[in-house]
N, C-alpha and C. Protein backbone atom coordinates (compact mmCIF):
# COMPACT_ATOMS: atom_id res chain seq x y z
N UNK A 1 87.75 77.29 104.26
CA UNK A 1 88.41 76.07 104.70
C UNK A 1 87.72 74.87 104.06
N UNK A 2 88.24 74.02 103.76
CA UNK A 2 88.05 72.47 103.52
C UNK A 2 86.81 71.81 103.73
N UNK A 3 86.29 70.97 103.67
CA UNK A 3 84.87 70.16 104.21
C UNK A 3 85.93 69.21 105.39
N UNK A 4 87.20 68.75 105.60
CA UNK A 4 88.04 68.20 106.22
C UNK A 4 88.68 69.01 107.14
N UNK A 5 88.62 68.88 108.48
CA UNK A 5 89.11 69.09 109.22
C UNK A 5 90.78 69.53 108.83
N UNK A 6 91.42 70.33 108.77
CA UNK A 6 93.17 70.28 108.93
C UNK A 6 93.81 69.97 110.15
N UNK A 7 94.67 69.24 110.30
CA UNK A 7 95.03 68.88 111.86
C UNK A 7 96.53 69.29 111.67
N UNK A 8 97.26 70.12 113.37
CA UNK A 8 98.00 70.47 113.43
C UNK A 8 98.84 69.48 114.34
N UNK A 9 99.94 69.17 114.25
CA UNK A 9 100.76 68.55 115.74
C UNK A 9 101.29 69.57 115.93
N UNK A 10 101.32 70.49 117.42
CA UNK A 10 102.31 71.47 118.05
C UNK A 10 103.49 70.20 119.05
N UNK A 11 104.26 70.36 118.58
CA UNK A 11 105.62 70.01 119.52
C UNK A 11 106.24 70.91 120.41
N UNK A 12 105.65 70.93 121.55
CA UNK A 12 106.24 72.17 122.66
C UNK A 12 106.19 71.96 123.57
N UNK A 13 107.30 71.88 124.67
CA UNK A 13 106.94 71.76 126.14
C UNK A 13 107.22 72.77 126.67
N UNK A 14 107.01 74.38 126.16
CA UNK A 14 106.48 75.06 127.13
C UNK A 14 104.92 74.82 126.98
N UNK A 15 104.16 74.78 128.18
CA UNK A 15 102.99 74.15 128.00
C UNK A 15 101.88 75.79 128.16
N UNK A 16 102.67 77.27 128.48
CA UNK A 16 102.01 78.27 128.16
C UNK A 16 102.12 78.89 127.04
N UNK A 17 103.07 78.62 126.37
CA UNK A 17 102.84 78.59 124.60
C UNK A 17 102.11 77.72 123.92
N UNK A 18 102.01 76.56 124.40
CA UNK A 18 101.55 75.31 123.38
C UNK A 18 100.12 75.90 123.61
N UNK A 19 99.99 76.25 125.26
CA UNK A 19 98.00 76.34 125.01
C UNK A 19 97.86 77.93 124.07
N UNK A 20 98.83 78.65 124.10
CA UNK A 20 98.54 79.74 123.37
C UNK A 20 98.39 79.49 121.54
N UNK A 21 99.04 78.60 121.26
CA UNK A 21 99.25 78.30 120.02
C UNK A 21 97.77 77.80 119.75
N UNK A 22 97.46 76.42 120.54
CA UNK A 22 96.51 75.82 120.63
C UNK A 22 94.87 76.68 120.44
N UNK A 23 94.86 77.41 121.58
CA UNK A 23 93.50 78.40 121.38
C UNK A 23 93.56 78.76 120.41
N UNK A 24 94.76 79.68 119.55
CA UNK A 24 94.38 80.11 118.46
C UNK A 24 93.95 79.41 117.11
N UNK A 25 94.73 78.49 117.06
CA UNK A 25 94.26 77.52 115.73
C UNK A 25 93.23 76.82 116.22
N UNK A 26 92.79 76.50 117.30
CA UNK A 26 91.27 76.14 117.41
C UNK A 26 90.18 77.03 116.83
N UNK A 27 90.22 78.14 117.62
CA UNK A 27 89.39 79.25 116.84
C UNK A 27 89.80 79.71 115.29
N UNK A 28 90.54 79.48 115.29
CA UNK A 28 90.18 79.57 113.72
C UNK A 28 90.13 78.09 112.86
N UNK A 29 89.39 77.33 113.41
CA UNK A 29 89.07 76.29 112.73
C UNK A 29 90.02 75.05 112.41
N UNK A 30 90.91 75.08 113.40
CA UNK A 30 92.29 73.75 113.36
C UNK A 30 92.10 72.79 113.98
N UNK A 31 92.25 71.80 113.73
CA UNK A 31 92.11 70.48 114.86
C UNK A 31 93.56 70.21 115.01
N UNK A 32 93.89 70.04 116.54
CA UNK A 32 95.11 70.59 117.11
C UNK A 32 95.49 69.46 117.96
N UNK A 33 96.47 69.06 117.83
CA UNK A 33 97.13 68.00 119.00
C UNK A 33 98.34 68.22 119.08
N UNK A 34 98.57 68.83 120.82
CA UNK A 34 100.01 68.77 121.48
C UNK A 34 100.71 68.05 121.94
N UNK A 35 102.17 67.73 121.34
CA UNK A 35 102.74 66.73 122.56
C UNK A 35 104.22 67.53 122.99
N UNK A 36 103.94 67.16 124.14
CA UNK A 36 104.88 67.78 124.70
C UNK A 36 106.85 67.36 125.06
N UNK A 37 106.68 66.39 124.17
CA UNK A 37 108.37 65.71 124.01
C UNK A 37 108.04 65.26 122.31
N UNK A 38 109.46 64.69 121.91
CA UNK A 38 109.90 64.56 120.61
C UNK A 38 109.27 63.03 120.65
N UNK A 39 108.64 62.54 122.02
CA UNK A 39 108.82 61.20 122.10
C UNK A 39 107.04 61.06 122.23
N UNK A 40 106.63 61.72 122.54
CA UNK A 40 105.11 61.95 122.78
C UNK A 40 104.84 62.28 121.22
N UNK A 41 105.62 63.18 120.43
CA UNK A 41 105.08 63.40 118.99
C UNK A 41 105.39 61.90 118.34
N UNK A 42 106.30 61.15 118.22
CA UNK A 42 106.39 59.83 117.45
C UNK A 42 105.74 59.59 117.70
N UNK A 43 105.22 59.12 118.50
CA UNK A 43 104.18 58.03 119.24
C UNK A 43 102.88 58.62 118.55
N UNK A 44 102.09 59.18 118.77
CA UNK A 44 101.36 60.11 117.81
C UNK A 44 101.45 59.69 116.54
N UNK A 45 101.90 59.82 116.07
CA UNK A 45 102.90 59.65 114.66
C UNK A 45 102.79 58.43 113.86
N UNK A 46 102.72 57.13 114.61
CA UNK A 46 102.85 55.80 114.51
C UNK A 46 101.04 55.93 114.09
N UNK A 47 100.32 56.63 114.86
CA UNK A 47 98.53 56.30 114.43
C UNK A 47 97.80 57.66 113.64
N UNK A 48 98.55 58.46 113.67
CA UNK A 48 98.04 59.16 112.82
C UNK A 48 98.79 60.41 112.04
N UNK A 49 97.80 61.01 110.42
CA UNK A 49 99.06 61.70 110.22
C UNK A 49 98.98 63.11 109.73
N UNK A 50 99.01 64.43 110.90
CA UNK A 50 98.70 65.56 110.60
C UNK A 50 98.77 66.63 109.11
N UNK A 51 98.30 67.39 109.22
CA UNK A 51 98.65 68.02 107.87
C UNK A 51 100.02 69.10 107.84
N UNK A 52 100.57 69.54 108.86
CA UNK A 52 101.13 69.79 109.61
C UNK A 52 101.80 70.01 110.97
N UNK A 53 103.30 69.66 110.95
CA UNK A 53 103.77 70.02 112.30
C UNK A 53 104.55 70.92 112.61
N UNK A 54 104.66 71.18 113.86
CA UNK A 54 105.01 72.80 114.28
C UNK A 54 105.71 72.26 115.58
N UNK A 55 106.70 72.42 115.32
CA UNK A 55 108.03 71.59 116.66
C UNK A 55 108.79 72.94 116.39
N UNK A 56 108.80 72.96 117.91
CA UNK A 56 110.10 73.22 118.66
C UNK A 56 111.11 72.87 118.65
N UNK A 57 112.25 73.37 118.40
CA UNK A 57 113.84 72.77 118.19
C UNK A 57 114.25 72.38 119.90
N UNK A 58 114.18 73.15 120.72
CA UNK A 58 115.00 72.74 122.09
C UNK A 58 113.81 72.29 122.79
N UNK A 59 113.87 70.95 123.21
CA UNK A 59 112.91 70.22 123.83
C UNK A 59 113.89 69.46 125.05
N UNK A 60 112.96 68.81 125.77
CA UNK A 60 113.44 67.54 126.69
C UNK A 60 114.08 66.56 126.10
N UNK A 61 115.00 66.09 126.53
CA UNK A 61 115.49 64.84 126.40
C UNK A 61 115.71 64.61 125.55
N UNK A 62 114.97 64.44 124.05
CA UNK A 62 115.34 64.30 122.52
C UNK A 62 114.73 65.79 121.85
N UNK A 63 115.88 66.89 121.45
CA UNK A 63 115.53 67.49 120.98
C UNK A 63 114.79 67.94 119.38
N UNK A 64 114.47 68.35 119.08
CA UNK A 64 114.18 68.37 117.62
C UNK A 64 114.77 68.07 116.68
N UNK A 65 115.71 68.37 116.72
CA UNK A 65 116.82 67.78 115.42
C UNK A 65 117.02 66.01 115.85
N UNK A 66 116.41 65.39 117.02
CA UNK A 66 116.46 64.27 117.11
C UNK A 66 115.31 63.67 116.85
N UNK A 67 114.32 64.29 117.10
CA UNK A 67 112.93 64.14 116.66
C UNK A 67 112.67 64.06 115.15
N UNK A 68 113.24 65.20 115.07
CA UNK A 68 113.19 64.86 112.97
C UNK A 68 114.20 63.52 112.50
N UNK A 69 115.23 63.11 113.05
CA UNK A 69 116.00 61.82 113.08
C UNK A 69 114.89 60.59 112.94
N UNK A 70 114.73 60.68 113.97
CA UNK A 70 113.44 59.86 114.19
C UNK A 70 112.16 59.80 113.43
N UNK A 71 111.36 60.81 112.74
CA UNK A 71 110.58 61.19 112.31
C UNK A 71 110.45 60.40 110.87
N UNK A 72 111.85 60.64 110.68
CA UNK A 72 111.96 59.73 108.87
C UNK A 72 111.71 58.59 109.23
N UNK A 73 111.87 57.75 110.42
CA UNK A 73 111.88 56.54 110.41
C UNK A 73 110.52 55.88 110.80
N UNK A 74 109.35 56.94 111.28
CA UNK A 74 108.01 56.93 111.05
C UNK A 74 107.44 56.50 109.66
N UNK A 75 106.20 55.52 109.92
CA UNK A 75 105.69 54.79 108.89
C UNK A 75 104.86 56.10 108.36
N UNK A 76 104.62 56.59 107.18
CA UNK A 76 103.73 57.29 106.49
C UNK A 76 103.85 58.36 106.95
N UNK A 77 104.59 59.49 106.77
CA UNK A 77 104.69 60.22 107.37
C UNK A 77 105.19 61.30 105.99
N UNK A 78 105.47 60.74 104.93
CA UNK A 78 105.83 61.30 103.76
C UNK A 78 104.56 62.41 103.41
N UNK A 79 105.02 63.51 103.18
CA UNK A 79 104.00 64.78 102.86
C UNK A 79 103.86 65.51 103.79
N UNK A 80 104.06 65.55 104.88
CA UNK A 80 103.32 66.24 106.11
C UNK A 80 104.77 67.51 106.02
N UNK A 81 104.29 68.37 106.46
CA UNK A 81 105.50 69.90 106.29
C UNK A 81 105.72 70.07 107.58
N UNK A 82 107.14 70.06 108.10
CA UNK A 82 107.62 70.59 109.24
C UNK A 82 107.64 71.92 109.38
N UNK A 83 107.62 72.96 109.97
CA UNK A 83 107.87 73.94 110.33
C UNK A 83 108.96 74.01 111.80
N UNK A 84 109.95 74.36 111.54
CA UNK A 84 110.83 74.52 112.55
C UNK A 84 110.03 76.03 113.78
N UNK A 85 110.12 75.92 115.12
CA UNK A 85 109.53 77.17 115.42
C UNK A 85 110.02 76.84 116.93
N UNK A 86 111.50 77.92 117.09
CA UNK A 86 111.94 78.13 118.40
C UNK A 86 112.84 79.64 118.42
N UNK A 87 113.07 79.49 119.93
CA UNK A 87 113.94 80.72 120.11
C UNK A 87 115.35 80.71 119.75
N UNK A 88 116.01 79.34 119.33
CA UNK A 88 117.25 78.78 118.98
C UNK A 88 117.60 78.97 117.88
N UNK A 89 118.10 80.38 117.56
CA UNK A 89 118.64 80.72 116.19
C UNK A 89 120.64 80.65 115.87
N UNK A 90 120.97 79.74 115.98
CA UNK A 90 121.83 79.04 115.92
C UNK A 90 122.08 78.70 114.07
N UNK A 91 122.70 79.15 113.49
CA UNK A 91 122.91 78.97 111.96
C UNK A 91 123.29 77.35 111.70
N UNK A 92 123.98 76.43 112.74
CA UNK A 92 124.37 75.52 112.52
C UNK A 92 122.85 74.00 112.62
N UNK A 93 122.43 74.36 113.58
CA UNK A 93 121.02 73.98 113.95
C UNK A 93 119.76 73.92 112.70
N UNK A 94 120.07 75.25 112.32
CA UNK A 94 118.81 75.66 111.25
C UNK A 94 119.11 74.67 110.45
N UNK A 95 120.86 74.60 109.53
CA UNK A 95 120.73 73.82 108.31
C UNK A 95 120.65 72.30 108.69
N UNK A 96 120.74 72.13 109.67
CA UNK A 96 120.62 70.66 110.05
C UNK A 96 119.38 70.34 109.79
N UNK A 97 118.66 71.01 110.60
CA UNK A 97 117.03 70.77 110.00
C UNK A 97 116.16 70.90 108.96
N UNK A 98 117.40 72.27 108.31
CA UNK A 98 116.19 71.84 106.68
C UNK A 98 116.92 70.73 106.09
N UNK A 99 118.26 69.94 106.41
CA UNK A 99 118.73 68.85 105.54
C UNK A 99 118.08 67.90 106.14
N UNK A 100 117.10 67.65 107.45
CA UNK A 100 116.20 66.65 107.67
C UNK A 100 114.92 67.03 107.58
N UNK A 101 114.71 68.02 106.64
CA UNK A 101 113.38 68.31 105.99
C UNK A 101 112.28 69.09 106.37
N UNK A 102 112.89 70.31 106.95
CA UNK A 102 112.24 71.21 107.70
C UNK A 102 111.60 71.88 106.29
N UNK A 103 110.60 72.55 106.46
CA UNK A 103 109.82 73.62 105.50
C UNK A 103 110.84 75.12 105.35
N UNK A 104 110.55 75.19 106.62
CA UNK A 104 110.71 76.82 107.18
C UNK A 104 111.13 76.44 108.68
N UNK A 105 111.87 77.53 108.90
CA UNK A 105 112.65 77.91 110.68
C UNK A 105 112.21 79.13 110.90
N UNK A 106 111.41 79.33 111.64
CA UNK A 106 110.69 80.64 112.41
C UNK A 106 111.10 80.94 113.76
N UNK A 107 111.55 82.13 113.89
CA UNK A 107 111.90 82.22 115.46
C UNK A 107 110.76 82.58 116.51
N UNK A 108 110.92 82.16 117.24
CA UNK A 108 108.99 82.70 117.94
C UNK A 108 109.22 84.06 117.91
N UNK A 109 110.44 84.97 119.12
CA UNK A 109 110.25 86.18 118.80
C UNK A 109 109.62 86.61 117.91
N UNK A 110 109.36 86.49 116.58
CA UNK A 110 109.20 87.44 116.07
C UNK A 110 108.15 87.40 115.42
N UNK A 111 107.10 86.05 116.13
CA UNK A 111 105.45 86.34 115.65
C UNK A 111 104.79 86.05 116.45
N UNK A 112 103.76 86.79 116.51
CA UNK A 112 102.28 86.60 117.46
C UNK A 112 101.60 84.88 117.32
N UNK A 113 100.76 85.22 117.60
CA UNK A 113 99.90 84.20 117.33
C UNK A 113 99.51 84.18 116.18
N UNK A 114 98.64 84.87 116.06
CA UNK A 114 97.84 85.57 114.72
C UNK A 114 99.00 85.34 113.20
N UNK A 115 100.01 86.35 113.63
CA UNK A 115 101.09 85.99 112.18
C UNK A 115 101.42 84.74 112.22
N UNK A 116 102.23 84.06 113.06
CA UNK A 116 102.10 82.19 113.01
C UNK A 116 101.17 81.97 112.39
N UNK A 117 99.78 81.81 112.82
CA UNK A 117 98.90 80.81 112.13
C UNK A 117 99.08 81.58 110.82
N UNK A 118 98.44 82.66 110.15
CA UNK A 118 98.73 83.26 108.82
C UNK A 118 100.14 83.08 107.82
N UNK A 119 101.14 82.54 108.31
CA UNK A 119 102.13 81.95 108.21
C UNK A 119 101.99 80.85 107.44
N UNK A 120 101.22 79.72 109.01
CA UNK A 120 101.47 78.70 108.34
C UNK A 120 100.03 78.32 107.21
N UNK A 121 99.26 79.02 106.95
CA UNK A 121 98.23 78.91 106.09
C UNK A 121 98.51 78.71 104.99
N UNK A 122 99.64 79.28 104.57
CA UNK A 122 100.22 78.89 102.79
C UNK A 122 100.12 77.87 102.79
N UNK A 123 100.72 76.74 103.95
CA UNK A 123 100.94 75.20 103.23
C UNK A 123 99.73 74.52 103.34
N UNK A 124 98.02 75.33 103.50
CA UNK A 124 96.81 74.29 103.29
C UNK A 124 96.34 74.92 101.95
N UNK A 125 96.94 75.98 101.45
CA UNK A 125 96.15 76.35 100.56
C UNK A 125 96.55 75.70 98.78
């Protein structure tokens, strides 16, 4: 790893996934900040600017595809890689979000912890 810290934003309000996500990229060396609405991640957003984020598509109130709406309209925010990562596999949803600049759409089903983070490791290397 880096002499620099890598910092993650998890976007999740289930809050027993987010800490699951959380422990793991801690231990393996992530500096990790959760927010738990689309509106808690802007805000975030406005002061600082992760190396990656890892949102959830179906959230509270402003869902992800509104969050990424929003997201472009964040100051400096150019470079940072979205990763789409929910149970909402919806074909119409997905392309919405890579046309607002998703990386990748991962369904949770179908990774651990462990494969997530190993996943998302391509985009520090």
């Amino acid at each position: 790893m880096a002499d620099r810290k890598i910092d993650i934003l998890i976007v999740e309000d289930e809050k027993t996934l987010s800490d699951m996500y959380e422990d793991k990229f801690k231990t393996a060396g992530y500096g990790v900040k959760v927010a738990f609405s689309a509106e808690e991640a802007i805000d975030y957003l406005k002061t600082k600017k992760p190396d990656l984020i890892l949102l959830d598509i179906l959230l509270p109130r402003k869902n992800g595809i509104g969050f990424l709406e929003e997201f472009k309209k964040t100051a400096d925010v150019t470079g940072i890689p979205i990763v789409g990562f929910s149970n909402y596999d919806d074909p119409e949803t997905k392309q919405k979000a890579f046309e607002l600049g998703v990386k990748d759409y991962l369904l949770k089903t179908q990774y651990t912890p462990q494969q997530l983070l190993e996943k998302l490791q391509r985009y520090f290397n």
